[in-house]
Protein backbone atom coordinates (compact mmCIF):
# COMPACT_ATOMS: atom_id res chain seq x y z
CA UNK A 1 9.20 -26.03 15.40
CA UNK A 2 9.64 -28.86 13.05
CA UNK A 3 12.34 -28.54 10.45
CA UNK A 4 11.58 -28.17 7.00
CA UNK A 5 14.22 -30.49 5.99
CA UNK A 6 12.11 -32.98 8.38
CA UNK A 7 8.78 -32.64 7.07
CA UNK A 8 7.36 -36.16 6.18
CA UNK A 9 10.51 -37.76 7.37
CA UNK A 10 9.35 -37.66 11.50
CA UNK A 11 6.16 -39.27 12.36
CA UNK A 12 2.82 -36.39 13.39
CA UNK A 13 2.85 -36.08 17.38
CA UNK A 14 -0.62 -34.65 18.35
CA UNK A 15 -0.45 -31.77 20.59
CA UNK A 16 -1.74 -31.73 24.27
CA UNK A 17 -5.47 -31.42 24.65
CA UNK A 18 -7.89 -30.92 27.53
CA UNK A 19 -6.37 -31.57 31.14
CA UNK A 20 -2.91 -32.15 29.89
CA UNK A 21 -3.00 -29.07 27.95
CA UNK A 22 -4.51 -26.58 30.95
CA UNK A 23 -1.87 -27.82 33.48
CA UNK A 24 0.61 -26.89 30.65
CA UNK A 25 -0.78 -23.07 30.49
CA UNK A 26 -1.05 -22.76 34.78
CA UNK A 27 1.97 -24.39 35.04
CA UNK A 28 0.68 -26.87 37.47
CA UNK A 29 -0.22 -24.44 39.94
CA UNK A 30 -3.98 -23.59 41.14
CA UNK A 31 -6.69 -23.05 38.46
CA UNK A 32 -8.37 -20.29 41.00
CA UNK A 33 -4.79 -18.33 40.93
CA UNK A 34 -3.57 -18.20 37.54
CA UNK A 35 -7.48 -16.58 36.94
CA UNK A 36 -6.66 -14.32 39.21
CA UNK A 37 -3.51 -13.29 38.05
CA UNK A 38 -4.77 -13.73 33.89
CA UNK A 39 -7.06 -10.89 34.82
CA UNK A 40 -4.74 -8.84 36.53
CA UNK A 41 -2.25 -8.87 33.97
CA UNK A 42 -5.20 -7.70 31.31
CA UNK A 43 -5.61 -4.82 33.30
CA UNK A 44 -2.23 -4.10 33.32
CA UNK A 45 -1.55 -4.90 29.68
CA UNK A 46 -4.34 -2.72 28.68
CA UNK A 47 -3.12 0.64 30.90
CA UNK A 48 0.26 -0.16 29.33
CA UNK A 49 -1.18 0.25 25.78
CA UNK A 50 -3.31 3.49 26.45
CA UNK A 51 0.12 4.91 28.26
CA UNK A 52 2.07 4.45 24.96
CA UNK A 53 -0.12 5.02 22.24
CA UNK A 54 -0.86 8.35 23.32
CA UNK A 55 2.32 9.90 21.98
CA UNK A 56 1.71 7.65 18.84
CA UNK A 57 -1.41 8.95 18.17
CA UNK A 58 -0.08 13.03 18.68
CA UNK A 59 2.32 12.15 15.87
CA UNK A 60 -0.01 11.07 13.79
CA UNK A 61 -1.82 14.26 14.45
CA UNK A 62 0.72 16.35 14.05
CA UNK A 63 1.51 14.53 10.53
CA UNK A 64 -1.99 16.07 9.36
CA UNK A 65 -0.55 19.28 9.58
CA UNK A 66 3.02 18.80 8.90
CA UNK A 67 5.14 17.33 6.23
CA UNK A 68 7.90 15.46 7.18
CA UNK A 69 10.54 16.92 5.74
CA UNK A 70 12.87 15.10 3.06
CA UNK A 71 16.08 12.94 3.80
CA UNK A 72 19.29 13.53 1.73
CA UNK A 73 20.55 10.17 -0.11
CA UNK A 74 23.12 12.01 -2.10
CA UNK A 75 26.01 9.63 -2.21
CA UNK A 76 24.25 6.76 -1.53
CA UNK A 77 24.13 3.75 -3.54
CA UNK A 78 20.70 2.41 -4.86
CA UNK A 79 20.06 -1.28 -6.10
CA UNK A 80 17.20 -1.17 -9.32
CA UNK A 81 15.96 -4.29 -10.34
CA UNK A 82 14.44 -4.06 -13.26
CA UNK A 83 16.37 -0.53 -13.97
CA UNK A 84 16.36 -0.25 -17.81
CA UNK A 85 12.70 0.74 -18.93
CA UNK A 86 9.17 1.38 -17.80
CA UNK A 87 9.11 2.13 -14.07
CA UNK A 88 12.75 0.90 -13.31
CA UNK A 89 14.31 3.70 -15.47
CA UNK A 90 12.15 6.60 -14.19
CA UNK A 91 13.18 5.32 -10.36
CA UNK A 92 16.25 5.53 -11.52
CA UNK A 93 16.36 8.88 -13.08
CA UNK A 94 14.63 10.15 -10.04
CA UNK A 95 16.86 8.98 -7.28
CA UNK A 96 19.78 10.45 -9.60
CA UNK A 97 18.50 13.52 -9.28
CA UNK A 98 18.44 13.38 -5.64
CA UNK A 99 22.68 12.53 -6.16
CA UNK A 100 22.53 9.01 -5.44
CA UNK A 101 24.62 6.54 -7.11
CA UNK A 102 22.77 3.57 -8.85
CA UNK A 103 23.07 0.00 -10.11
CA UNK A 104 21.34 -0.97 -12.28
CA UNK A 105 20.19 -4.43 -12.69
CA UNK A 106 18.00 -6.16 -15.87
CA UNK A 107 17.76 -8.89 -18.50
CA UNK A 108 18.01 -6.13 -21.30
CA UNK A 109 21.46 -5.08 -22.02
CA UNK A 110 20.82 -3.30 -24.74
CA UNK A 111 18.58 -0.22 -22.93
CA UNK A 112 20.55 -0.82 -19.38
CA UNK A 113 23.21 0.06 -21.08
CA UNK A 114 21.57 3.58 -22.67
CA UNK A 115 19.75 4.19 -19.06
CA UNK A 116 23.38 3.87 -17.02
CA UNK A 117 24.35 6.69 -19.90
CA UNK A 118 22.06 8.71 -18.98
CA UNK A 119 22.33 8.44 -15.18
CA UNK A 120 26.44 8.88 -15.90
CA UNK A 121 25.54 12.50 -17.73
CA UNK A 122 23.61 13.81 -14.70
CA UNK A 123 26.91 13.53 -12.72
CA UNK A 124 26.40 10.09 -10.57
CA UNK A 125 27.90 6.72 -10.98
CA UNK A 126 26.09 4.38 -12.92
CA UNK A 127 26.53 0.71 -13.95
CA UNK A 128 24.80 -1.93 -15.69
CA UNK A 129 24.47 -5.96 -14.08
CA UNK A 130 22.91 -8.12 -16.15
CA UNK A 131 21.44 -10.91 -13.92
CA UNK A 132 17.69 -12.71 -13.53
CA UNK A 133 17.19 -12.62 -9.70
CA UNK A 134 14.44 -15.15 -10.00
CA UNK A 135 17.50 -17.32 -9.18
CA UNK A 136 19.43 -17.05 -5.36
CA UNK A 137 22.54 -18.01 -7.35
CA UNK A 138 22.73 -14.95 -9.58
CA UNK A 139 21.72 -13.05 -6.81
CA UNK A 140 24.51 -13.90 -4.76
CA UNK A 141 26.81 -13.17 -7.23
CA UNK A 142 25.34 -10.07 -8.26
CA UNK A 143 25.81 -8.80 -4.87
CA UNK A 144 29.45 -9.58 -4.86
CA UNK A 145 29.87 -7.58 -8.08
CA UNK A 146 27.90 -4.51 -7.11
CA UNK A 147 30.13 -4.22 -3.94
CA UNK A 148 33.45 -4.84 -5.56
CA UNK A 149 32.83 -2.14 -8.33
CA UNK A 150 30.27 0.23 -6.69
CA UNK A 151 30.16 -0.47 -2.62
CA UNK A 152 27.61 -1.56 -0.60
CA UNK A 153 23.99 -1.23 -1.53
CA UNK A 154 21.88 1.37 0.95
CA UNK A 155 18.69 1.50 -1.08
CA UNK A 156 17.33 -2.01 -2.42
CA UNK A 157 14.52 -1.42 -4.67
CA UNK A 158 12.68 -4.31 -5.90
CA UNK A 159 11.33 -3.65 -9.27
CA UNK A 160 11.30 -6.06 -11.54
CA UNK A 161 8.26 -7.95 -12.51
CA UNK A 162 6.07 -9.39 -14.95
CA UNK A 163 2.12 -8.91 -15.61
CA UNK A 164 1.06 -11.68 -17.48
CA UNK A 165 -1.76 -11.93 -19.40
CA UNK A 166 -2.96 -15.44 -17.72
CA UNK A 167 -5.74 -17.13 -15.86
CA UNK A 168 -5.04 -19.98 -13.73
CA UNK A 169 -5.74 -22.26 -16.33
CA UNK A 170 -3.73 -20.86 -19.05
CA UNK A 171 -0.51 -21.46 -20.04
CA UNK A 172 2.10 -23.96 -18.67
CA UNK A 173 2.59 -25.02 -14.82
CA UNK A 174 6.41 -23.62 -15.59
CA UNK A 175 4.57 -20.26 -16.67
CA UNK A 176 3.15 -19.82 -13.31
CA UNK A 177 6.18 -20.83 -11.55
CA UNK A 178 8.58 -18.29 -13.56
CA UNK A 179 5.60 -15.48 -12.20
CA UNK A 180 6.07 -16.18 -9.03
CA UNK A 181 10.11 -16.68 -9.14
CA UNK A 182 10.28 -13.10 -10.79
CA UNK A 183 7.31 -11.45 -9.43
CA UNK A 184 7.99 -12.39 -5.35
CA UNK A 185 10.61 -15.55 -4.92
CA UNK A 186 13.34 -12.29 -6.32
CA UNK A 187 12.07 -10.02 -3.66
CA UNK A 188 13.13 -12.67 -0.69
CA UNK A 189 16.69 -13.46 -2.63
CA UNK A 190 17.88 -9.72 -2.95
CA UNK A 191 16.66 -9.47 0.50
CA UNK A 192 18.61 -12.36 2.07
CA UNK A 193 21.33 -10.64 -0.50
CA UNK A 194 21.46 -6.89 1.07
CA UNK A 195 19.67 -6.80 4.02
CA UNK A 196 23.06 -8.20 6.33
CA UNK A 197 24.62 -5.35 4.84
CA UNK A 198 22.03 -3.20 6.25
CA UNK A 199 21.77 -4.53 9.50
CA UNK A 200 25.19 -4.12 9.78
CA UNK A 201 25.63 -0.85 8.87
CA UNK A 202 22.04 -0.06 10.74
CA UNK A 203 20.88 1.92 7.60
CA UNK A 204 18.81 1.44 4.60
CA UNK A 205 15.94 1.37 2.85
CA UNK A 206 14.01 -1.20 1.13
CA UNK A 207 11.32 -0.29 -1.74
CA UNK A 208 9.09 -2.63 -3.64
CA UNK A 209 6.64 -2.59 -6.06
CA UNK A 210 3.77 -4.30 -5.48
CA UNK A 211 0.23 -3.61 -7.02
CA UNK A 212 -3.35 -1.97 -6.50
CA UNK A 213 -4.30 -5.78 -7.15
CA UNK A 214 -2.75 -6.96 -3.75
CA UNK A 215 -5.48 -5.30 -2.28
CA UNK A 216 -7.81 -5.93 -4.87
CA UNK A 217 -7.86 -9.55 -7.07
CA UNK A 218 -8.88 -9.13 -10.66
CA UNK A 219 -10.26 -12.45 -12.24
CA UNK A 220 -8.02 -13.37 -15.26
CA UNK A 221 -4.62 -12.49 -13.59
CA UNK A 222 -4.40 -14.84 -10.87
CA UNK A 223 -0.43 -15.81 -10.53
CA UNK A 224 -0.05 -11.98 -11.09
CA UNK A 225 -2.49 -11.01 -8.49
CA UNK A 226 -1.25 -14.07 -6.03
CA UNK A 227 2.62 -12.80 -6.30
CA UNK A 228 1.29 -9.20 -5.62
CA UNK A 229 -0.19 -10.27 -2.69
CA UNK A 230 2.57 -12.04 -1.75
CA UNK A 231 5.07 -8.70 -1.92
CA UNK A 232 2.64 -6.83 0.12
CA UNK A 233 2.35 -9.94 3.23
CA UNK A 234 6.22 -9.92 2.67
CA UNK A 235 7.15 -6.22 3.34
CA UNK A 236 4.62 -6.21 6.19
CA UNK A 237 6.00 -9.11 7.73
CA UNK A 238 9.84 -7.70 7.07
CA UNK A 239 8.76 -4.25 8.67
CA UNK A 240 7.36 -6.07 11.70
CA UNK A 241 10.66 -7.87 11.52
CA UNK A 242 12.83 -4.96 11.65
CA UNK A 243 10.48 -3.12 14.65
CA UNK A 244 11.24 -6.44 16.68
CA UNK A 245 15.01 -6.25 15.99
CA UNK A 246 15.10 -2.49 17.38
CA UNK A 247 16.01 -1.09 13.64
CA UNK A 248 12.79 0.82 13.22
CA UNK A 249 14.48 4.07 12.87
CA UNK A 250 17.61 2.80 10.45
CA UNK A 251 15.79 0.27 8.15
CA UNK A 252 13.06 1.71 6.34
CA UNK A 253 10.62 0.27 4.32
CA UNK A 254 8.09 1.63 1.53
CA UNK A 255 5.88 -0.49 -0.46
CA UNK A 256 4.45 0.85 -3.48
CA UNK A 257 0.68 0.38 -4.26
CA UNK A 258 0.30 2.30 -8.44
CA UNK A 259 -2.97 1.50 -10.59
CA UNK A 260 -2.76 1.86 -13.96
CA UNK A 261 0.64 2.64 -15.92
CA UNK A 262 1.56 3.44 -19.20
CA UNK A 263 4.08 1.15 -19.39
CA UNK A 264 4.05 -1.86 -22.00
CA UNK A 265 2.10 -1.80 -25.19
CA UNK A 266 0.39 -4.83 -24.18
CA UNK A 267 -1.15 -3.29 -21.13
CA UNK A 268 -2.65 -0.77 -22.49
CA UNK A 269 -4.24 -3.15 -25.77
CA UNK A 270 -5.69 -4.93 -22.61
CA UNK A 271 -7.15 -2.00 -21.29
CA UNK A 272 -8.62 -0.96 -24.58
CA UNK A 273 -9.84 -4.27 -24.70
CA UNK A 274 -11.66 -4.32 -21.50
CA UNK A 275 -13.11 -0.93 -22.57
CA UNK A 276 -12.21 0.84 -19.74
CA UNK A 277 -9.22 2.84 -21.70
CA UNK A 278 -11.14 6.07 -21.40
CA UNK A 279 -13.02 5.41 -18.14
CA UNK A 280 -9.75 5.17 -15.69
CA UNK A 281 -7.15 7.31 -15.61
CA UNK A 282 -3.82 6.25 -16.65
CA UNK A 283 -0.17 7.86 -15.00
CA UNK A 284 3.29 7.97 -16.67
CA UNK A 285 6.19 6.17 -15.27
CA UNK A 286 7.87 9.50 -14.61
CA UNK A 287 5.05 10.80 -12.51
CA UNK A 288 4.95 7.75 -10.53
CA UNK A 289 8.39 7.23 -10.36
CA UNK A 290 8.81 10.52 -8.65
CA UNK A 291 5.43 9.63 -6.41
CA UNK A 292 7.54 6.79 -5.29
CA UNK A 293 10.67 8.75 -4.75
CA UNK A 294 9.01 11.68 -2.96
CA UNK A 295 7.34 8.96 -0.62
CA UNK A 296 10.58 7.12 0.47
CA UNK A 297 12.39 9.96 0.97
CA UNK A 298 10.16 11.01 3.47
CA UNK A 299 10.14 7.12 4.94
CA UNK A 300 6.25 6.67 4.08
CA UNK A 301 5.31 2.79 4.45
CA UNK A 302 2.81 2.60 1.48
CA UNK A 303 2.67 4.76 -1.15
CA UNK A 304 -0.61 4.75 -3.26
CA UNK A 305 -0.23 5.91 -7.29
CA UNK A 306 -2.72 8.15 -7.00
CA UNK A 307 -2.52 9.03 -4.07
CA UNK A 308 -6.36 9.54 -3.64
CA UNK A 309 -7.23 5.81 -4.08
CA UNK A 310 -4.81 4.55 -0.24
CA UNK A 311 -8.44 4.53 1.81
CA UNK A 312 -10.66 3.10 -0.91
CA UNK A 313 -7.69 0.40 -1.78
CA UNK A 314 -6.96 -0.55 2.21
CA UNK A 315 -11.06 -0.99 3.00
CA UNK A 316 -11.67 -2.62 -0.24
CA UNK A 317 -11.62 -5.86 1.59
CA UNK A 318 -14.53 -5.16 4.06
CA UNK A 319 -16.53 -4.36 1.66
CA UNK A 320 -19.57 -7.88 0.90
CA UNK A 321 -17.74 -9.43 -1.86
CA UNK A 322 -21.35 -9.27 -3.87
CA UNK A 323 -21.15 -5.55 -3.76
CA UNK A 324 -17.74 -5.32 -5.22
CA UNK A 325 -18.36 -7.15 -8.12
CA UNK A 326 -21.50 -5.06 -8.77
CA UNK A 327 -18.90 -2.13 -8.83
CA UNK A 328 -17.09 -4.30 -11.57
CA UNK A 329 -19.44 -5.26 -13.54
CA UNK A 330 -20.19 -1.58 -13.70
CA UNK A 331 -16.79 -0.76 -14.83
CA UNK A 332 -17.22 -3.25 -17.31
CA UNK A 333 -20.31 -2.20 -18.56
CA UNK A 334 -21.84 -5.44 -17.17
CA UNK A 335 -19.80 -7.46 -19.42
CA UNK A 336 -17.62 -9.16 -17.09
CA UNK A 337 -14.04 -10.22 -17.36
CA UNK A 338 -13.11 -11.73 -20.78
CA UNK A 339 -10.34 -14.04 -21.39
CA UNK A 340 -7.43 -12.36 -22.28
CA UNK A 341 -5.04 -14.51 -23.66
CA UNK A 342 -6.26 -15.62 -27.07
């Protein structure tokens, strides 16, 4: 594979084609032969697969009926980016309850500091790290100071994020570049960060929060919608990633699909805007923060805030483009997607 360092700097060789290219895939040998044994192999590939998805599929029955029970994390330490309002807090205050130990991470100070009180009072240990982990830099270095004051991190949960307010032809070129640094760039430096650690240790569990826009794209919040994508491709990737290394069943992975929060005041004057306030329900941070909780302690990939909307969200995109925007226009009360900055 060509370097990335290299590209533009080594002239474009043209892959084999035709002749040149089928005496690559037979490996010189007869035409007639490697058909022969191409087929053979299909019907060999194809018993292997029925042979060991049976026992995948009787799980998966059997989780109809039963609930996986709950693991303990009591003692653990969890990683919040994002930790000291909205969502971040409530994750925090939930996986306290469960007894682990948390660091929390943020930009604001100020309420960290008043969330790591509150975490210290129900009996874990708390601490505050300023840092922006839109940068690999801080990143490192807040690493390094979570494991020289609080250990190593066994629960990385990627939080932090912004929602702005902007269509791709609002706002500056270093506005969409700061919503994709904090939104997804942070997800792949806290990884890089805390997933050796991991590895090493051959336990963990990685949470982020991604967006019912990564499976559906909402006109007028296209960076947002892009970087939510972009989390979702990342942590399916990164759980493929961790079957292939054999650490299926130590590294865990949940990402986190919630609708409609009530988080910032902004998002909800949007909302009202829209006028769709009263027409779509709307969930507290607490409820989904323990939604989220409940569902990686019982190592669910995806967890859907409410719960009810998973199949709708995962089929959404099969459905003819021209009948989903019917279905928002409807919403909308056929008045289609304003421009929301002013």
């Amino acid at each position: 594979m060509e370097r990335i360092s290299d590209i533009g700097a080594t002239p474009y060789e043209p892959a084999p084609r035709g002749e040149s290219l089928r005496k690559l895939q037979n490996g010189g040998r007869s035409s007639g032969l490697e058909t022969l044994k191409f087929a053979l192999s299909v019907v060999l590939d194809c018993l292997t697969f029925v042979v060991l998805v049976i026992p995948i599929l009787v799980r998966y029955a059997v989780g109809l009926f039963v609930t996986q029970p709950k693991k303990k994390i009591a003692g653990q330490l969890a990683l919040v980016t994002g930790g000291a309002n909205g969502l971040g807090r409530e994750i925090c205050l939930q996986l306290a309850k469960e007894g682990c130990n948390i660091a929390v991470n943020d930009l604001d100070a100020t309420n960290g500091a008043k969330t790591v009180d509150d975490l210290q009072k129900m009996g874990v240990k708390a601490k505050f790290y300023k840092a922006d982990i839109s940068n690999f830099d801080a990143v490192q270095g807040l690493r390094k100071e979570i494991e020289n004051s609080l250990g190593s991190v066994d629960i990385l949960v990627n939080n932090a994020g912004v929602l702005p307010l902007m269509s791709l032809r609002e706002g500056k070129p270093e506005d969409i570049q700061k919503v994709l640094e904090i939104n997804l760039l942070s997800h792949f430096w806290t990884l890089r960060a805390f997933i050796e650690g991991m590895v090493a240790r051959r336990s963990g569990h990685i949470v982020a929060i991604a967006s019912a826009t990564s499976y559906v794209p909402v006109g007028r919040l296209v960076s947002y919608v892009a970087s939510k994508y972009g989390v979702r491709g990342l942590m399916e990737a990164l759980n493929d990633e961790i079957y292939f290394d054999g650490l299926e069943n130590e590294i865990h992975t949940t990402t986190v699909f919630p609708c409609f929060m009530n988080t910032r005041k902004e998002v909800i004057n949007t909302l009202q805007k829209l006028d769709i306030l009263s027409r779509m329900p709307i969930f507290s941070t607490k409820r989904t923060a323990r939604a989220i909780v409940s569902g990686m302690l019982r190592n669910q990939r995806h967890v859907f805030m409410p719960k009810y909307v998973g199949p709708f969200l995962t089929h959404y995109e099969t459905i003819p483009v021209d009948i989903r925007r019917v279905a928002t226009k409807l919403l909308l009360k056929n008045k289609g997607v304003p421009k929301l900055m002013d």
